[in-house]
C-alpha atoms as a PDB file:
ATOM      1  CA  UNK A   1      -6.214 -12.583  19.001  1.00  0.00           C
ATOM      2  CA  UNK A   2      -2.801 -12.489  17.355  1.00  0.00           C
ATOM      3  CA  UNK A   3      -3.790  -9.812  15.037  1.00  0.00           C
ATOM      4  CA  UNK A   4      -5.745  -7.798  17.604  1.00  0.00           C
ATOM      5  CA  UNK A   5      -2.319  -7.445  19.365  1.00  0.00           C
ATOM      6  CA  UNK A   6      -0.437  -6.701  16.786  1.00  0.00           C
ATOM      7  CA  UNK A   7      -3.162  -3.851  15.825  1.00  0.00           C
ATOM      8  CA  UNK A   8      -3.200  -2.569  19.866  1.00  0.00           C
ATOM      9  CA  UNK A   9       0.698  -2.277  19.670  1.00  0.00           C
ATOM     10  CA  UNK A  10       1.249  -1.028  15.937  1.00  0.00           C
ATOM     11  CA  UNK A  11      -1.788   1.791  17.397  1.00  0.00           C
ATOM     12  CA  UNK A  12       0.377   2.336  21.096  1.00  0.00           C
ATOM     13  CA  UNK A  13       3.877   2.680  18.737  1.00  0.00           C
ATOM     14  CA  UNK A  14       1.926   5.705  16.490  1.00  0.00           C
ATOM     15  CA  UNK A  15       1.014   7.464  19.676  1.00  0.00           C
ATOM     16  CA  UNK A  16       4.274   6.974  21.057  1.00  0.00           C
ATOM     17  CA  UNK A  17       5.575   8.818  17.999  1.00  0.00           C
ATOM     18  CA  UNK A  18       3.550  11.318  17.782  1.00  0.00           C
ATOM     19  CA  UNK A  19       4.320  12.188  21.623  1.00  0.00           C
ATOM     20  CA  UNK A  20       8.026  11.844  20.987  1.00  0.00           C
ATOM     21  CA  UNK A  21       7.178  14.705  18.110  1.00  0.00           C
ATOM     22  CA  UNK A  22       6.208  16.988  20.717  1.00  0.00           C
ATOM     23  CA  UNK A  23       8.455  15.907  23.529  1.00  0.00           C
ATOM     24  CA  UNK A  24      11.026  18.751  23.001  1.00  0.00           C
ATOM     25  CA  UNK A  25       9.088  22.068  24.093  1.00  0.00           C
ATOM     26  CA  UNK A  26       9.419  24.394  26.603  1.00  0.00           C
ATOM     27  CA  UNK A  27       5.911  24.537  27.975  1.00  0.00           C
ATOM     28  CA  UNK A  28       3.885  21.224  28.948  1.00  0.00           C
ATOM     29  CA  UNK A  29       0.981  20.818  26.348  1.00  0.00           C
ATOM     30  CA  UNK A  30      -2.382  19.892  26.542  1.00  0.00           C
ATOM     31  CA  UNK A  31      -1.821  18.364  23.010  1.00  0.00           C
ATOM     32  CA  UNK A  32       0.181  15.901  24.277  1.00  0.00           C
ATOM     33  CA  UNK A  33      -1.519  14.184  26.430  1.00  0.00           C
ATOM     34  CA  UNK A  34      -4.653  14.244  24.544  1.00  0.00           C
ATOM     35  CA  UNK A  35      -3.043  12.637  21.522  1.00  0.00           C
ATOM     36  CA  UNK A  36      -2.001   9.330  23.848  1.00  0.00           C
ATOM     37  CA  UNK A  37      -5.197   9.174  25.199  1.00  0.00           C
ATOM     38  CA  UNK A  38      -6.915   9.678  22.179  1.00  0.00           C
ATOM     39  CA  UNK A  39      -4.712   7.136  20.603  1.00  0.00           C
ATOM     40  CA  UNK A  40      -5.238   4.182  23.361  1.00  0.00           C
ATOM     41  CA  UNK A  41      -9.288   5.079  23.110  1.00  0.00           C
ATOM     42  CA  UNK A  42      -9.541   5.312  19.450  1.00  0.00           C
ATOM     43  CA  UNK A  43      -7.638   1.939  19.194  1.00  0.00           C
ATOM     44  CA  UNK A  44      -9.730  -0.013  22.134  1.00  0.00           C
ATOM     45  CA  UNK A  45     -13.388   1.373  20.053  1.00  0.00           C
ATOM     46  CA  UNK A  46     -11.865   0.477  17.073  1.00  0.00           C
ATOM     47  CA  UNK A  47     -10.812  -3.224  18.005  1.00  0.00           C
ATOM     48  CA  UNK A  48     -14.347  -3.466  19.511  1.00  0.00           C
ATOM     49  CA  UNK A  49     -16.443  -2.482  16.708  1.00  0.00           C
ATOM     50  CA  UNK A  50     -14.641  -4.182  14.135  1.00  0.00           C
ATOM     51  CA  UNK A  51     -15.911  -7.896  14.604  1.00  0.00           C
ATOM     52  CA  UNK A  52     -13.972  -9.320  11.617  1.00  0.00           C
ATOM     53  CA  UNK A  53     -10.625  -7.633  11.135  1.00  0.00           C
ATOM     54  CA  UNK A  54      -9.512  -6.466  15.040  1.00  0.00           C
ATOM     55  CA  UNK A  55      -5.985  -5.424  14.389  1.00  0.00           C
ATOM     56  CA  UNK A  56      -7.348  -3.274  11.709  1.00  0.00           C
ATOM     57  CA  UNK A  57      -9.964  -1.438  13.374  1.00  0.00           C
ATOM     58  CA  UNK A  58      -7.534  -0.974  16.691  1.00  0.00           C
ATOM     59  CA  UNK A  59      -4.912   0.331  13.560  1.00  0.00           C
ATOM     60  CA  UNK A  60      -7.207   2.636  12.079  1.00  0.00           C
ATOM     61  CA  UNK A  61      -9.150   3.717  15.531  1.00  0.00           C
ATOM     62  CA  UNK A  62      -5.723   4.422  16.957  1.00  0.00           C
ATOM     63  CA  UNK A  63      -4.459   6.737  14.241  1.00  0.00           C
ATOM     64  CA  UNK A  64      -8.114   8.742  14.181  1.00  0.00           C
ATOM     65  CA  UNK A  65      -8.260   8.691  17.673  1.00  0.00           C
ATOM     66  CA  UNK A  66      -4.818  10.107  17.681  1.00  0.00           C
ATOM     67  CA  UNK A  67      -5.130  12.877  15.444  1.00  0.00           C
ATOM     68  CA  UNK A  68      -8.954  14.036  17.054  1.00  0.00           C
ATOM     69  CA  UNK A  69      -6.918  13.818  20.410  1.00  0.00           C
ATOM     70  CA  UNK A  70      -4.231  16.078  19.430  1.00  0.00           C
ATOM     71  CA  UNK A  71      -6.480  18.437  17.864  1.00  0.00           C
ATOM     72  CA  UNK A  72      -8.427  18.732  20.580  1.00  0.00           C
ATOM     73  CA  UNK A  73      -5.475  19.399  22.771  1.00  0.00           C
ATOM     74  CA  UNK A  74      -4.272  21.979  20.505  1.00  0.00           C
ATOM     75  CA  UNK A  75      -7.304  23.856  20.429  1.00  0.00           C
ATOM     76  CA  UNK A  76      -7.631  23.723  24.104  1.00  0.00           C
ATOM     77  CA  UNK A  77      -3.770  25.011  24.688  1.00  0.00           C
ATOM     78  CA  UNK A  78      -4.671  28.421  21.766  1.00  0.00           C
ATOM     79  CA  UNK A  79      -7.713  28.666  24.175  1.00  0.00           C
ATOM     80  CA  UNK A  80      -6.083  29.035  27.131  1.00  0.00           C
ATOM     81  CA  UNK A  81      -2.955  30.936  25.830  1.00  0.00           C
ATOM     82  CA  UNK A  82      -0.667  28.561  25.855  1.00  0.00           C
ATOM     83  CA  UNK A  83       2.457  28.905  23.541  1.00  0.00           C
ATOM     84  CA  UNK A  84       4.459  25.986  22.829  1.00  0.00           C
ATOM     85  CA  UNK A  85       7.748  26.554  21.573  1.00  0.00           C
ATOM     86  CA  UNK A  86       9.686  23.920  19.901  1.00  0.00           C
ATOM     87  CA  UNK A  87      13.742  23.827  20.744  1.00  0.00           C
ATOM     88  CA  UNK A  88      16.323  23.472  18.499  1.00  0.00           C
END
């Protein structure tokens, strides 16, 4: 259980970070909130098919389920014209 929770919160910090990457635009992005949700799904399917190693699988389901999530919301945003524009 110990390790499981460690895994779920080492998976919500990633997320976290890579929303904070895209927190500074002009335009609200589909990308965005995609990559938290895929993040919190990838790392609950990941704890939950991993039997043996929980923290692992919620580590590694987190980070693929990030990074599918944020594609997806990028492709989405391009498809409906969205242009995000980073500040400096």
């Amino acid at each position: 259980m110990k390790k499981f929770l460690m895994g779920s919160m080492i998976a919500l910090a990633l997320s976290a970070t890579a929303m904070e990457a895209t927190a500074q635009t002009t335009t609200k992005s589909r990308a965005r909130k995609t990559t938290a949700i895929g993040a919190v799904a990838g790392a609950a399917t990941g704890a939950v098919v991993s039997k043996n190693h929980r923290g692992k699988g919620a580590l590694i389901g987190g980070a693929v389920g990030a990074a599918g999530g944020y594609a997806w919301g990028k492709h989405r945003d391009k498809k409906r014209g969205r242009k995000v524009v980073v500040k400096h």
